[in-house]
C-alpha atoms as a PDB file:
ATOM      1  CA  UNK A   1       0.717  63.708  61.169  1.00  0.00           C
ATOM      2  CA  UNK A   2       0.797  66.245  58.229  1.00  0.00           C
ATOM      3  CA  UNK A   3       2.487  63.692  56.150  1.00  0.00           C
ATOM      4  CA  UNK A   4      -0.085  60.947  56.604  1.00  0.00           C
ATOM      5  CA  UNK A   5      -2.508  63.165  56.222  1.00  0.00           C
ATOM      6  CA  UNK A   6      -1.142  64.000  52.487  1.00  0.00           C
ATOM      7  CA  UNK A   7      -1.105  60.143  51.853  1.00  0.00           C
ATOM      8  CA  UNK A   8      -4.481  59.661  52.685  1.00  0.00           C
ATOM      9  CA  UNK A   9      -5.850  62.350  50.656  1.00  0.00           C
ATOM     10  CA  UNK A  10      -3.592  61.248  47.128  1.00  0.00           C
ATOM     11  CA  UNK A  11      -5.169  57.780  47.962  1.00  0.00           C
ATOM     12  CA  UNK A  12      -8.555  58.960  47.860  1.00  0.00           C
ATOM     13  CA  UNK A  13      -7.511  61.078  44.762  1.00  0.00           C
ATOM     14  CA  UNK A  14      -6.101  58.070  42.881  1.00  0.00           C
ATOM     15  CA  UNK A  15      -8.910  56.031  43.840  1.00  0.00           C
ATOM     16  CA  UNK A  16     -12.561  57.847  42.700  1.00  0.00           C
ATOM     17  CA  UNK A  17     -10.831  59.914  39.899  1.00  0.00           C
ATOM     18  CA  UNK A  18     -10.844  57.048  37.740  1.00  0.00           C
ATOM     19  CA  UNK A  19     -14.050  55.749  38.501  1.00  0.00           C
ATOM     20  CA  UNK A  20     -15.389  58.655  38.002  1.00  0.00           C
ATOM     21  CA  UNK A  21     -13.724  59.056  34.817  1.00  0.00           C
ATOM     22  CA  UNK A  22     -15.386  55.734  33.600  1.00  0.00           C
ATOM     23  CA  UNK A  23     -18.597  56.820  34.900  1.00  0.00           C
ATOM     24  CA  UNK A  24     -18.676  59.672  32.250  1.00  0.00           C
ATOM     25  CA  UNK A  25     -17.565  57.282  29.495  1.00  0.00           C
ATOM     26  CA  UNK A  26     -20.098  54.954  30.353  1.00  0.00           C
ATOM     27  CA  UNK A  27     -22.968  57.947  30.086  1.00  0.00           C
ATOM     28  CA  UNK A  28     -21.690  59.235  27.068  1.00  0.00           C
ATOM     29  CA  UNK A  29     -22.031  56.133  25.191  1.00  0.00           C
ATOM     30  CA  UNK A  30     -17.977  55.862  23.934  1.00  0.00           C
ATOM     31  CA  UNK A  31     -17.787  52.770  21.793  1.00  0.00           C
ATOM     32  CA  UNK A  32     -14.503  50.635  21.167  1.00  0.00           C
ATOM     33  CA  UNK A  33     -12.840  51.165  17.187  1.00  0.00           C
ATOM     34  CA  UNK A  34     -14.558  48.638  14.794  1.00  0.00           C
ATOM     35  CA  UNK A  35     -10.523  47.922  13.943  1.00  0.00           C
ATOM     36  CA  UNK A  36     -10.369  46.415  17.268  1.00  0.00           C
ATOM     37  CA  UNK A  37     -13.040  43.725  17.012  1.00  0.00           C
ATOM     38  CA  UNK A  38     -13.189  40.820  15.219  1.00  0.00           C
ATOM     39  CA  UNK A  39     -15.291  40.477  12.538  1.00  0.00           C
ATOM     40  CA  UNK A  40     -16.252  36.721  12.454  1.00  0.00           C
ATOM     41  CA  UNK A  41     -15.651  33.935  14.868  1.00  0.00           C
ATOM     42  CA  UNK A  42     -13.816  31.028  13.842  1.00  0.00           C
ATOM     43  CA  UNK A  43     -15.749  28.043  13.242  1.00  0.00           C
ATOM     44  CA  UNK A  44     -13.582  26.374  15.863  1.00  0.00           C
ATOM     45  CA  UNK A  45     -14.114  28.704  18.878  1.00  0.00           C
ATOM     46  CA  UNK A  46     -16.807  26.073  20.502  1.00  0.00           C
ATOM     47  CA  UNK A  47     -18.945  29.292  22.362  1.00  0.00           C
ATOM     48  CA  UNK A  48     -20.028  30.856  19.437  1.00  0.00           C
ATOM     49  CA  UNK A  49     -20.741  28.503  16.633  1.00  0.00           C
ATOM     50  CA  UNK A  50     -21.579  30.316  13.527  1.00  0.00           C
ATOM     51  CA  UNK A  51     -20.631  27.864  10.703  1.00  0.00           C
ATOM     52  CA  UNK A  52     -21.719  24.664   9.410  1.00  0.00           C
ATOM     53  CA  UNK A  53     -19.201  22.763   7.553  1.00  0.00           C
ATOM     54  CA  UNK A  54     -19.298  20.687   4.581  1.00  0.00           C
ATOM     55  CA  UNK A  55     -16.936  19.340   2.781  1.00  0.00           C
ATOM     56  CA  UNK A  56     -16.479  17.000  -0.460  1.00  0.00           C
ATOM     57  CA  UNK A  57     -13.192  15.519  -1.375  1.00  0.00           C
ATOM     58  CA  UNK A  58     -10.333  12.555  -2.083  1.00  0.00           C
ATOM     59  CA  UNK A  59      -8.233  10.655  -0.247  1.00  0.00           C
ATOM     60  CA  UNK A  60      -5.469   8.262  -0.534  1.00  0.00           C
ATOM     61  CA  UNK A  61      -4.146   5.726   2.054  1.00  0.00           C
ATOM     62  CA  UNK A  62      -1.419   3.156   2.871  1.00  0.00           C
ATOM     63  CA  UNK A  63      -3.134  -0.485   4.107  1.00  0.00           C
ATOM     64  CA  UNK A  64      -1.260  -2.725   6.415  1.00  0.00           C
ATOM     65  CA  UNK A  65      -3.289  -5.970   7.465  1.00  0.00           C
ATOM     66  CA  UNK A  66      -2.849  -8.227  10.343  1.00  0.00           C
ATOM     67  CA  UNK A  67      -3.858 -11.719   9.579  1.00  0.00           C
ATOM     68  CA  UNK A  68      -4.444 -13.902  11.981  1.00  0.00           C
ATOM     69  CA  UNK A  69      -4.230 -17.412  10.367  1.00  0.00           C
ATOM     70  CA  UNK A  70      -5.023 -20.975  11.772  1.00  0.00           C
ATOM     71  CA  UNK A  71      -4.962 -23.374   9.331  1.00  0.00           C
ATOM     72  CA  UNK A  72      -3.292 -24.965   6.335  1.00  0.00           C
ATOM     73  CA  UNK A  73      -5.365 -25.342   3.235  1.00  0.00           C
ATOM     74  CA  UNK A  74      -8.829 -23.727   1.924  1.00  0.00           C
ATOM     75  CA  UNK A  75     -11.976 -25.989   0.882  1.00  0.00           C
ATOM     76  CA  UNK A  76     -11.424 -28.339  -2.382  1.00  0.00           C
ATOM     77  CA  UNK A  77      -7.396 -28.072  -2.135  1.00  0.00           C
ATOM     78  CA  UNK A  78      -6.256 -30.096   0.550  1.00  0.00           C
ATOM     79  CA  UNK A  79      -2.741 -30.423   1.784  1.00  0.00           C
ATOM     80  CA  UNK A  80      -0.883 -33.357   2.627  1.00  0.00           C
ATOM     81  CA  UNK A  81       2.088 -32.567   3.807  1.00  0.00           C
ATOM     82  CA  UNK A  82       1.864 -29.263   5.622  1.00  0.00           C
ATOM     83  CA  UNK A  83       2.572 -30.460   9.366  1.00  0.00           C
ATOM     84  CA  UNK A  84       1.364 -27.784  11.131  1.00  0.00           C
ATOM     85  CA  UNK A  85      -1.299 -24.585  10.411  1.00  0.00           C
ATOM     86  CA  UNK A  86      -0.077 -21.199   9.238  1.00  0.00           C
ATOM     87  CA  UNK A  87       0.202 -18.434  12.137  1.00  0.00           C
ATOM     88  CA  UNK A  88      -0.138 -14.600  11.464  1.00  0.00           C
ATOM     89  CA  UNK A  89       1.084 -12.671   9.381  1.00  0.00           C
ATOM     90  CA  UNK A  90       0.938  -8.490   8.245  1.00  0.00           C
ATOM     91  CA  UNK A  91       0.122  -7.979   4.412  1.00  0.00           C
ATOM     92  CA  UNK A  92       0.462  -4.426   2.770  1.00  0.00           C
ATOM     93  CA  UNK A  93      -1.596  -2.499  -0.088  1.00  0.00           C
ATOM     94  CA  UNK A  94      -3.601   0.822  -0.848  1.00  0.00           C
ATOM     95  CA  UNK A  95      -7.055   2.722  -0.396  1.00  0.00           C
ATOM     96  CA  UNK A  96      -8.559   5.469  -2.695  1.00  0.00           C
ATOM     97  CA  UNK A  97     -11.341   6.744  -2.672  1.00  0.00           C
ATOM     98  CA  UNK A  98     -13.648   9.735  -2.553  1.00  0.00           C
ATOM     99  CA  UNK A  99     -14.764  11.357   0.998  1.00  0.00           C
ATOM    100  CA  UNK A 100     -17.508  13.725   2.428  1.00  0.00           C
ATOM    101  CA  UNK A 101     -17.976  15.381   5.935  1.00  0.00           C
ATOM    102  CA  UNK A 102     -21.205  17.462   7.292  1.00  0.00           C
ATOM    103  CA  UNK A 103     -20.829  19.476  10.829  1.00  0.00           C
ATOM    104  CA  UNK A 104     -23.935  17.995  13.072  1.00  0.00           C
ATOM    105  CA  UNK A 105     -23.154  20.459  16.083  1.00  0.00           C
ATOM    106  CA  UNK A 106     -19.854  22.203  16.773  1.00  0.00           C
ATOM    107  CA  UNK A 107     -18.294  19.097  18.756  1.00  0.00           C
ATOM    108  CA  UNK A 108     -19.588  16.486  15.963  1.00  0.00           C
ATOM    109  CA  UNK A 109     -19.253  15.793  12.265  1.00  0.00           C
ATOM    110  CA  UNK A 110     -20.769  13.097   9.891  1.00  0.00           C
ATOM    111  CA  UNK A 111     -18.099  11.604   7.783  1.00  0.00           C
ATOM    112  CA  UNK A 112     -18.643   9.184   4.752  1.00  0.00           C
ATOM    113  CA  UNK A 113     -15.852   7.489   2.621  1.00  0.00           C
ATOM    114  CA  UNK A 114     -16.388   5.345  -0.298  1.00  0.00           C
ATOM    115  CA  UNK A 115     -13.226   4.034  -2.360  1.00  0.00           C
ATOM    116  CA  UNK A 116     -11.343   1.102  -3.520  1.00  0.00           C
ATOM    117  CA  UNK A 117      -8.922  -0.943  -1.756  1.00  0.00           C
ATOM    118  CA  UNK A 118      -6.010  -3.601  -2.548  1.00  0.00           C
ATOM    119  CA  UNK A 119      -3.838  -5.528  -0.748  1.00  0.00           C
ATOM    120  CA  UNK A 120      -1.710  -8.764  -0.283  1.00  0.00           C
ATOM    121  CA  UNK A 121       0.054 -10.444   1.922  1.00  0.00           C
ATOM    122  CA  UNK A 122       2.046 -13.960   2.435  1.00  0.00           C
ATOM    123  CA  UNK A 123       1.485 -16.776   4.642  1.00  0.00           C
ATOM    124  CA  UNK A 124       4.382 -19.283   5.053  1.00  0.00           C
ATOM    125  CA  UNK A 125       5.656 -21.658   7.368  1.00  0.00           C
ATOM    126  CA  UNK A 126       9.262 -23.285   7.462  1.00  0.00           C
ATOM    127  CA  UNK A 127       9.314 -26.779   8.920  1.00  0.00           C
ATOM    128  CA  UNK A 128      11.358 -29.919   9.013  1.00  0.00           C
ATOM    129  CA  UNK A 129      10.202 -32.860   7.378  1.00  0.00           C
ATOM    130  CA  UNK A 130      10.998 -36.589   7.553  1.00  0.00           C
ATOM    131  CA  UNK A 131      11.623 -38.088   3.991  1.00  0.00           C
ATOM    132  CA  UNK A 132      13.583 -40.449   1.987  1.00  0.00           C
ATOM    133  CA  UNK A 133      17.071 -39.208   0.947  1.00  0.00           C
ATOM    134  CA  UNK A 134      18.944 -40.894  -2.475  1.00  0.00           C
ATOM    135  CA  UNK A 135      20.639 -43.069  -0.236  1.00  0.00           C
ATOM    136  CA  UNK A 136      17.159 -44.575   0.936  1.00  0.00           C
ATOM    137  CA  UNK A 137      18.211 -43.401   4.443  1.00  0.00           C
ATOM    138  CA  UNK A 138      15.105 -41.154   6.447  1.00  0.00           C
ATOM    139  CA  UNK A 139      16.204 -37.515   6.545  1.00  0.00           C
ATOM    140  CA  UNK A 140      15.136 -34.293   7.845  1.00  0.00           C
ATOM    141  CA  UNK A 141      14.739 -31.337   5.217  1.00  0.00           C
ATOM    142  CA  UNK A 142      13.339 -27.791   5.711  1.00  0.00           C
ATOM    143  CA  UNK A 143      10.542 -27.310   3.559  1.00  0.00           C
ATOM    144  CA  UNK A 144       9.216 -23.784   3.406  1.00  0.00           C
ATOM    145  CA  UNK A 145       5.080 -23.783   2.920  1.00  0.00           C
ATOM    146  CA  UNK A 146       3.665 -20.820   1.199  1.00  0.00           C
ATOM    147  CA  UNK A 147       0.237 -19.246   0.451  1.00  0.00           C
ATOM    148  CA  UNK A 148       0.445 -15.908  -1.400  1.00  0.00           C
ATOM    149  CA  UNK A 149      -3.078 -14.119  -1.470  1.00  0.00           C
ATOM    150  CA  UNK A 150      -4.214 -11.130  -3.293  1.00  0.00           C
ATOM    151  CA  UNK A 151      -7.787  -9.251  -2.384  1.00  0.00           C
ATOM    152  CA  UNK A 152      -9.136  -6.371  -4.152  1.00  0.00           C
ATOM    153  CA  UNK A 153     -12.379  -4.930  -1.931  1.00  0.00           C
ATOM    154  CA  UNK A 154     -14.775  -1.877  -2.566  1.00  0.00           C
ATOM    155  CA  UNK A 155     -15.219  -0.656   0.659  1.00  0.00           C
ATOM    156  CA  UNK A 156     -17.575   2.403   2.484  1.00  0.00           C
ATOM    157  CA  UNK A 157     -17.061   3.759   5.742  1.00  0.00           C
ATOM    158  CA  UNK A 158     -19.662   5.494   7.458  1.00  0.00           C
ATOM    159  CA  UNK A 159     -18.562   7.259  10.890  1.00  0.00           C
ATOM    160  CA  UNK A 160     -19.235  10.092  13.112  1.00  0.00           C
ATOM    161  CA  UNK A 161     -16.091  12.453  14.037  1.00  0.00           C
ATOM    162  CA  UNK A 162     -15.757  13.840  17.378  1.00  0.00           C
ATOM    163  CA  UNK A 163     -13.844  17.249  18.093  1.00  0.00           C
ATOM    164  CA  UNK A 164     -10.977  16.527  20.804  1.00  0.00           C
ATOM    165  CA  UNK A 165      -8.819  19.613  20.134  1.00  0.00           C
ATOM    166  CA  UNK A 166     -10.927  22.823  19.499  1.00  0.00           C
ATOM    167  CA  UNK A 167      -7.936  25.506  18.495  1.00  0.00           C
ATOM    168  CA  UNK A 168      -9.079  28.808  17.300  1.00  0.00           C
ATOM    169  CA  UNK A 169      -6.868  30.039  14.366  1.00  0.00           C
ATOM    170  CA  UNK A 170      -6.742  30.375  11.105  1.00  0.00           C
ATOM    171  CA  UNK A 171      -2.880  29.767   9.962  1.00  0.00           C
ATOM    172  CA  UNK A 172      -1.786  26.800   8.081  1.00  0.00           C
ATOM    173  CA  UNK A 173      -1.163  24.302  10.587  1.00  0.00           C
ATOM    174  CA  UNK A 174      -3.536  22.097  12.111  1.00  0.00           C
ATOM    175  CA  UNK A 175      -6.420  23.499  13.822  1.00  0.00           C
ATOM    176  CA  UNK A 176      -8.486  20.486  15.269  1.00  0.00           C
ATOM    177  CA  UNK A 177      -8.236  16.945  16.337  1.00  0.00           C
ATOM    178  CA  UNK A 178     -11.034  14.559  15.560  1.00  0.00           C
ATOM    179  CA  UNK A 179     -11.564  11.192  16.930  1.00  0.00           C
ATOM    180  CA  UNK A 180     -13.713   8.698  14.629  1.00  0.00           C
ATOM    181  CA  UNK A 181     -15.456   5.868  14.884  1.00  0.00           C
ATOM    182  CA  UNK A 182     -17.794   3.748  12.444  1.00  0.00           C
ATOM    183  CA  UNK A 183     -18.009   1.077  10.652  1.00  0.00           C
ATOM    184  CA  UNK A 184     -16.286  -0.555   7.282  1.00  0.00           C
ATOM    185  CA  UNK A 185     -18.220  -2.520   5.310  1.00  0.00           C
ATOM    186  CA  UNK A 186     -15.914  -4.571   2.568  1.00  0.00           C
ATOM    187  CA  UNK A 187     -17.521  -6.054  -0.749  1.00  0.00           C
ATOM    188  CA  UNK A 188     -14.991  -8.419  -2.387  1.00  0.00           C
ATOM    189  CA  UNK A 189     -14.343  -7.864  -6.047  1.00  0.00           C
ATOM    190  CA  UNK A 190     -11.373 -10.451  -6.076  1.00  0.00           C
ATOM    191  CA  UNK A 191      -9.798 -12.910  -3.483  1.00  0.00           C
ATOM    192  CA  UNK A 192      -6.961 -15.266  -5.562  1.00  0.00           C
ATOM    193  CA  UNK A 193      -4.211 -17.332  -4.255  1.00  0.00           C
ATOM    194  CA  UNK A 194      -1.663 -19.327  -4.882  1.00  0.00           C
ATOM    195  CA  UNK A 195       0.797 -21.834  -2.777  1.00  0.00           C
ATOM    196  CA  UNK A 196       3.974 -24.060  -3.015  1.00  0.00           C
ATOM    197  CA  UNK A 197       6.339 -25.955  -1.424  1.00  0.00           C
ATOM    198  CA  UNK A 198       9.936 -24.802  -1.572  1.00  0.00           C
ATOM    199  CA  UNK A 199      12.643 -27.369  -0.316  1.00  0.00           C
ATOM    200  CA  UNK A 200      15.383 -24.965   1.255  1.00  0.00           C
ATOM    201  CA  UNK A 201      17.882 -27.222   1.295  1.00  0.00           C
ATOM    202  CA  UNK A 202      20.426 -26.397  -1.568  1.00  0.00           C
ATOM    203  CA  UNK A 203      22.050 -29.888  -1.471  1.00  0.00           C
ATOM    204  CA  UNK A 204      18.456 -31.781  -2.637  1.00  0.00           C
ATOM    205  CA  UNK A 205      15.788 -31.948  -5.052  1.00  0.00           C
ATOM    206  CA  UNK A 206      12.408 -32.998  -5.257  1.00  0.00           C
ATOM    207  CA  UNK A 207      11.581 -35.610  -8.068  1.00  0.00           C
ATOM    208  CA  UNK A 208       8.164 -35.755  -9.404  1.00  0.00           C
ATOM    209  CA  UNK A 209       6.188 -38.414 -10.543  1.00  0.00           C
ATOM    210  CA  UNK A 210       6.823 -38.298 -14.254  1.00  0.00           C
ATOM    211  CA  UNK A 211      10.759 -37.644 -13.600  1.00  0.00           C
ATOM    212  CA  UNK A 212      11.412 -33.930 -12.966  1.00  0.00           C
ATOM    213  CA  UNK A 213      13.827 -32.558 -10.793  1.00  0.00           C
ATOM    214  CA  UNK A 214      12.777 -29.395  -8.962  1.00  0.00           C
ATOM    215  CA  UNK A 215      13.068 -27.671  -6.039  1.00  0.00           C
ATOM    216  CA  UNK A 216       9.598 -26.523  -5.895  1.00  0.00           C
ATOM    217  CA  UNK A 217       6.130 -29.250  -6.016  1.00  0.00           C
ATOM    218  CA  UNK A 218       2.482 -28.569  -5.497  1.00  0.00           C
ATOM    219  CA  UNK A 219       2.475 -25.629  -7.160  1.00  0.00           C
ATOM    220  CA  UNK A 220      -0.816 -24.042  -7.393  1.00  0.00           C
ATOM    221  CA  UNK A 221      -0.939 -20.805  -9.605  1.00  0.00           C
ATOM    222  CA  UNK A 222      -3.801 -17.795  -9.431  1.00  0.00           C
ATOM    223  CA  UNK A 223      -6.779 -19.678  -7.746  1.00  0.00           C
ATOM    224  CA  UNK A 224      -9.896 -18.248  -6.716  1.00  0.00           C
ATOM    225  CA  UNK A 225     -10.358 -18.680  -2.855  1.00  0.00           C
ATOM    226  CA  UNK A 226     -13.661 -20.792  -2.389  1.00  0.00           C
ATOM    227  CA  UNK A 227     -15.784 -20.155   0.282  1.00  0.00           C
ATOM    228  CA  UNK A 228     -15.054 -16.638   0.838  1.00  0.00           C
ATOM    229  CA  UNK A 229     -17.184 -14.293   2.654  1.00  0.00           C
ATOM    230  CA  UNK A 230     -17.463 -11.347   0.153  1.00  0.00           C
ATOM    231  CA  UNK A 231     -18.927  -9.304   2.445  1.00  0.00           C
ATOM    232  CA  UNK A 232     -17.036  -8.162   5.571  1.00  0.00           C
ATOM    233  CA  UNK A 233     -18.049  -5.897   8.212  1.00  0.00           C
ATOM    234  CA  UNK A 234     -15.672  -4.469  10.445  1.00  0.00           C
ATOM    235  CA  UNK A 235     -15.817  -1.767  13.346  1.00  0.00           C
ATOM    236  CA  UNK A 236     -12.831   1.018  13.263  1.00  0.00           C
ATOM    237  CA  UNK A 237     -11.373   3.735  15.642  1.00  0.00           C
ATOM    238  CA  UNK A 238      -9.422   6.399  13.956  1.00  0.00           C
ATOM    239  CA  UNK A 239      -8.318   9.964  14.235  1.00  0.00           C
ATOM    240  CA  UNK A 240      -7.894  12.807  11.840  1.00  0.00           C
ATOM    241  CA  UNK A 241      -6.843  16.353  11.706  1.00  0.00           C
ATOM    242  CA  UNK A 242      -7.957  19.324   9.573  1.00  0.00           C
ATOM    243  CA  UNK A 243      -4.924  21.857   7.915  1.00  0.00           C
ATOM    244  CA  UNK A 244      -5.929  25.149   6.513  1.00  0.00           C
ATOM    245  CA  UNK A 245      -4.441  25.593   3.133  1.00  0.00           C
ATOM    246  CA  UNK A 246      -5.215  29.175   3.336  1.00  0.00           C
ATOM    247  CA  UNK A 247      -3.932  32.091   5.775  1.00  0.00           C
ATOM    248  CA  UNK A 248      -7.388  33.775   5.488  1.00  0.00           C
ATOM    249  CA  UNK A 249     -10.861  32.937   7.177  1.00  0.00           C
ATOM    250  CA  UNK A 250     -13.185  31.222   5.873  1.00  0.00           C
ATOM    251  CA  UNK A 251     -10.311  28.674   4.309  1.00  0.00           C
ATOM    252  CA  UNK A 252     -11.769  26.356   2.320  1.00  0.00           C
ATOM    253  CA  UNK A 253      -9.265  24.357   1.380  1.00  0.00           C
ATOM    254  CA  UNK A 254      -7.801  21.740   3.919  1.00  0.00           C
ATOM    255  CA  UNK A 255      -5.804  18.530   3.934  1.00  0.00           C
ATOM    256  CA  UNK A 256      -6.081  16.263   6.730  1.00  0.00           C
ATOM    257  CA  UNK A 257      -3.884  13.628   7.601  1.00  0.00           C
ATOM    258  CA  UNK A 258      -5.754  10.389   9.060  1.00  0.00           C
ATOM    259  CA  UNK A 259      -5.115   6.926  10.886  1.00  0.00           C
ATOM    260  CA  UNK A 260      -7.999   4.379  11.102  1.00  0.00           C
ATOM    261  CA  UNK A 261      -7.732   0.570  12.981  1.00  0.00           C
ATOM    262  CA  UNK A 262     -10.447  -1.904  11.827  1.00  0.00           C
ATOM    263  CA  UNK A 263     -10.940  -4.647  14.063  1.00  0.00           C
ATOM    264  CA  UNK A 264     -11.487  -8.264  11.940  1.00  0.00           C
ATOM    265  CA  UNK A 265     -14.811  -9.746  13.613  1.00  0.00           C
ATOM    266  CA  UNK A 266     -15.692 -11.829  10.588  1.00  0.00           C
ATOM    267  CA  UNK A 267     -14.030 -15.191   9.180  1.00  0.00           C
ATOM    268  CA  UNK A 268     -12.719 -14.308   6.195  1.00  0.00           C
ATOM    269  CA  UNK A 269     -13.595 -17.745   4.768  1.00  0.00           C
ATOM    270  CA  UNK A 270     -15.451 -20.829   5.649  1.00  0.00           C
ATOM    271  CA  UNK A 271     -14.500 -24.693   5.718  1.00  0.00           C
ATOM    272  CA  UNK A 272     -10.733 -24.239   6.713  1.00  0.00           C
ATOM    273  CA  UNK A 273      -8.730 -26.843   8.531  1.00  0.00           C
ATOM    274  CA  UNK A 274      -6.541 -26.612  10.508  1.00  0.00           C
ATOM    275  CA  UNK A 275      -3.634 -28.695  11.715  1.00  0.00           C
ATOM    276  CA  UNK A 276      -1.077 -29.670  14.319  1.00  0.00           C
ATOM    277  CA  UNK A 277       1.586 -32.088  15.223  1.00  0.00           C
ATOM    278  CA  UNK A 278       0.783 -34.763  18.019  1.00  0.00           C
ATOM    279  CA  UNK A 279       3.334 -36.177  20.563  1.00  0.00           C
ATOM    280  CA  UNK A 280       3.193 -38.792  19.206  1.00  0.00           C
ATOM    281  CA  UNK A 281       6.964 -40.463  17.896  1.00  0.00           C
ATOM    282  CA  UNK A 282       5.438 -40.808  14.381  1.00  0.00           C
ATOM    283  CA  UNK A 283       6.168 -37.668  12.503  1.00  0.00           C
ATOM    284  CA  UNK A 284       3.982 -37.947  10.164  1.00  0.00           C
ATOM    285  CA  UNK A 285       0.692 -38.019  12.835  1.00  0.00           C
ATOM    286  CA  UNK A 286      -1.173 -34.862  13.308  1.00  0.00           C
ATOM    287  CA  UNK A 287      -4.420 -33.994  14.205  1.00  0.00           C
ATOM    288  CA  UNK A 288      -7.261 -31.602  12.369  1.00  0.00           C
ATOM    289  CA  UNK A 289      -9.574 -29.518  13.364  1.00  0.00           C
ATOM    290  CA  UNK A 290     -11.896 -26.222  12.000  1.00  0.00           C
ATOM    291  CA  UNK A 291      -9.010 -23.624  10.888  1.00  0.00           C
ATOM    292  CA  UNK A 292      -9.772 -19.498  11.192  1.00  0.00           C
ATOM    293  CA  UNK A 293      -8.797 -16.687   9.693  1.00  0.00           C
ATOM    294  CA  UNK A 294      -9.745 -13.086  10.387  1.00  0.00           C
ATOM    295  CA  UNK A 295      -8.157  -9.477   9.316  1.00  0.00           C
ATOM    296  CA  UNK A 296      -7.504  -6.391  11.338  1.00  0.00           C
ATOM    297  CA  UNK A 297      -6.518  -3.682   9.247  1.00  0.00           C
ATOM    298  CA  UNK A 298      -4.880  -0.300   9.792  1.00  0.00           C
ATOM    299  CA  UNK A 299      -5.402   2.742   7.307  1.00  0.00           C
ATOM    300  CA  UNK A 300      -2.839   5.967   6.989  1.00  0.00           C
ATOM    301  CA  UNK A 301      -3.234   8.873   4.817  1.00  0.00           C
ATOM    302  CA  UNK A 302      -4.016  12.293   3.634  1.00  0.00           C
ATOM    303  CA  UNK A 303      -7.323  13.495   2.352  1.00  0.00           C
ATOM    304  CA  UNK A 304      -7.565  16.790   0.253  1.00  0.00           C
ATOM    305  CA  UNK A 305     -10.902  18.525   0.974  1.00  0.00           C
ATOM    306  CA  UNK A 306     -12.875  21.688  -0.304  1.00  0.00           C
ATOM    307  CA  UNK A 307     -14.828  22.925   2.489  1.00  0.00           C
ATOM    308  CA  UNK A 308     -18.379  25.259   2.252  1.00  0.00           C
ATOM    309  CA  UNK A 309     -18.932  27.441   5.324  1.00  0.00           C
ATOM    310  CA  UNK A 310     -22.982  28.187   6.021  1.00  0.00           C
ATOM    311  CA  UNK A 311     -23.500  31.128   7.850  1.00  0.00           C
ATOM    312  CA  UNK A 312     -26.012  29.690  10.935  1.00  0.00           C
ATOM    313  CA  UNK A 313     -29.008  31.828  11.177  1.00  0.00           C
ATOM    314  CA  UNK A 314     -29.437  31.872  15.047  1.00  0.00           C
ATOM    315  CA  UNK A 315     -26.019  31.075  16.207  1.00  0.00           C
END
């Protein structure tokens, strides 16, 4: 009984001597070491905005486009012998251009991009044809169909950025995820082509009218596209993310790497046909009708930004 006695009493000992000791802190007014806090709050820690962000800055991208062909020639140079309309194809090309980004709230940025972009891409179709060999005997030869096409676009990008990843820090690696989404709109500056018609059979030759031998016929070189829609408007999804270039806080130098997808909901020309084989035993019948062609597009690349940090008055 003595014994439990003892533990009961060291209980109560252990128990109210602290609280009382905190008690007396509390009344004396002890305050924690300034070395302890932290001085400013990161403009990522979402509780206690107490920076607005704006930056200015550059950017360079890679372009891949997915074309999405159905047809065979454009308006005023017609085709005769292409059986069958072109199907898709992915072109490649670049995007530079200057950027700027403005902090709305702490979840939400403006972003605005304005640059110049370039790309090309091939559309081509193999097929076998029914002609007359030297021996005046009908023949099948693969004849490879081509349409090389080369646009050069000024484009601006409008979009709103919306914070998925909110990581406090302040080391170099990447400290928050955005997603966009905007709009593009594309102004042409130049939309050429040119086509052919490559026999790919070694063992033959095409002869032209006036006597030439080639291998090549219906060659059309550096042609403007007619009927192209100059201006294109196209909706995108993209995400980004912001790297500090600098260990200390504010940084205001970042580089953020950024994919975009721009989904084509324009024709990128009017009055194209297009074409397809019948059933019929005749290999020469096919049948026409309106041709389309529309662009998706997908953007990668880095931009290199110089960001200003505004204190917020009433954060």
């Amino acid at each position: 009984m003595k014994c439990m006695n003892r533990v009961v009493q060291l209980f109560v000992i252990a128990t109210f001597i602290p609280l009382a000791l905190t008690s007396l802190v509390a009344q004396e007014g002890v305050s924690v070491p300034t070395s302890t806090q932290q001085s400013t709050s990161l403009p990522n820690y979402v509780r206690n905005p107490e920076y607005t962000l704006t930056g200015f800055g550059v950017y360079g991208g890679y372009d891949a486009g997915l074309h999405r062909a159905n047809f065979v020639h454009f308006t005023g140079f017609p085709t005769c012998c292409v059986p069958s309309s072109f199907g898709s194809a992915i072109g490649t090309g670049w995007a530079v251009g200057a950027t700027f980004d403005h902090s709305l709230t702490n979840w939400l940025m403006l972003d605005v991009r304005a640059g110049v972009s370039s790309g090309r891409v091939e559309l081509s179709k193999t097929e076998n044809v029914l002609a007359i060999a030297r021996t005046g005997v009908p023949q099948e030869f693969p004849i490879r169909y081509s349409k090389d096409i080369q646009l050069t676009t000024i484009h601006f990008d409008p979009a709103l950025k919306l914070r998925l990843l909110p990581i406090p820090t302040t080391v170099t690696y990447a400290p928050s995820l955005y997603l966009s989404a905007g709009v593009g709109v594309r102004y042409s500056m130049g939309q050429r082509f040119s086509s052919k018609e490559t026999l790919m059979d070694s063992t033959v030759n095409f002869v032209s009218p006036d006597g030439r031998i080639s291998a090549v016929r219906n060659v059309i070189d550096n042609k403007e596209i007619p009927r192209f829609n100059t201006l294109q408007v196209a909706p995108f999804l993209g995400l980004e993310s912001d790297i500090f270039l600098e260990s200390e806080y504010p940084a205001n130098w970042v580089i953020a790497p950024y994919v975009r997808y721009y989904f084509g909901v324009q024709e990128m020309a009017d009055g194209l046909t297009a074409r397809e084989k019948t059933n019929s035993s005749n290999p020469f019948e096919y049948r026409e009708s309106k041709g389309s062609w529309r662009m998706d597009g997908a953007q990668a690349g880095i931009t290199f930004k110089y960001r200003l940090y505004y204190l917020q008055k009433n954060p």
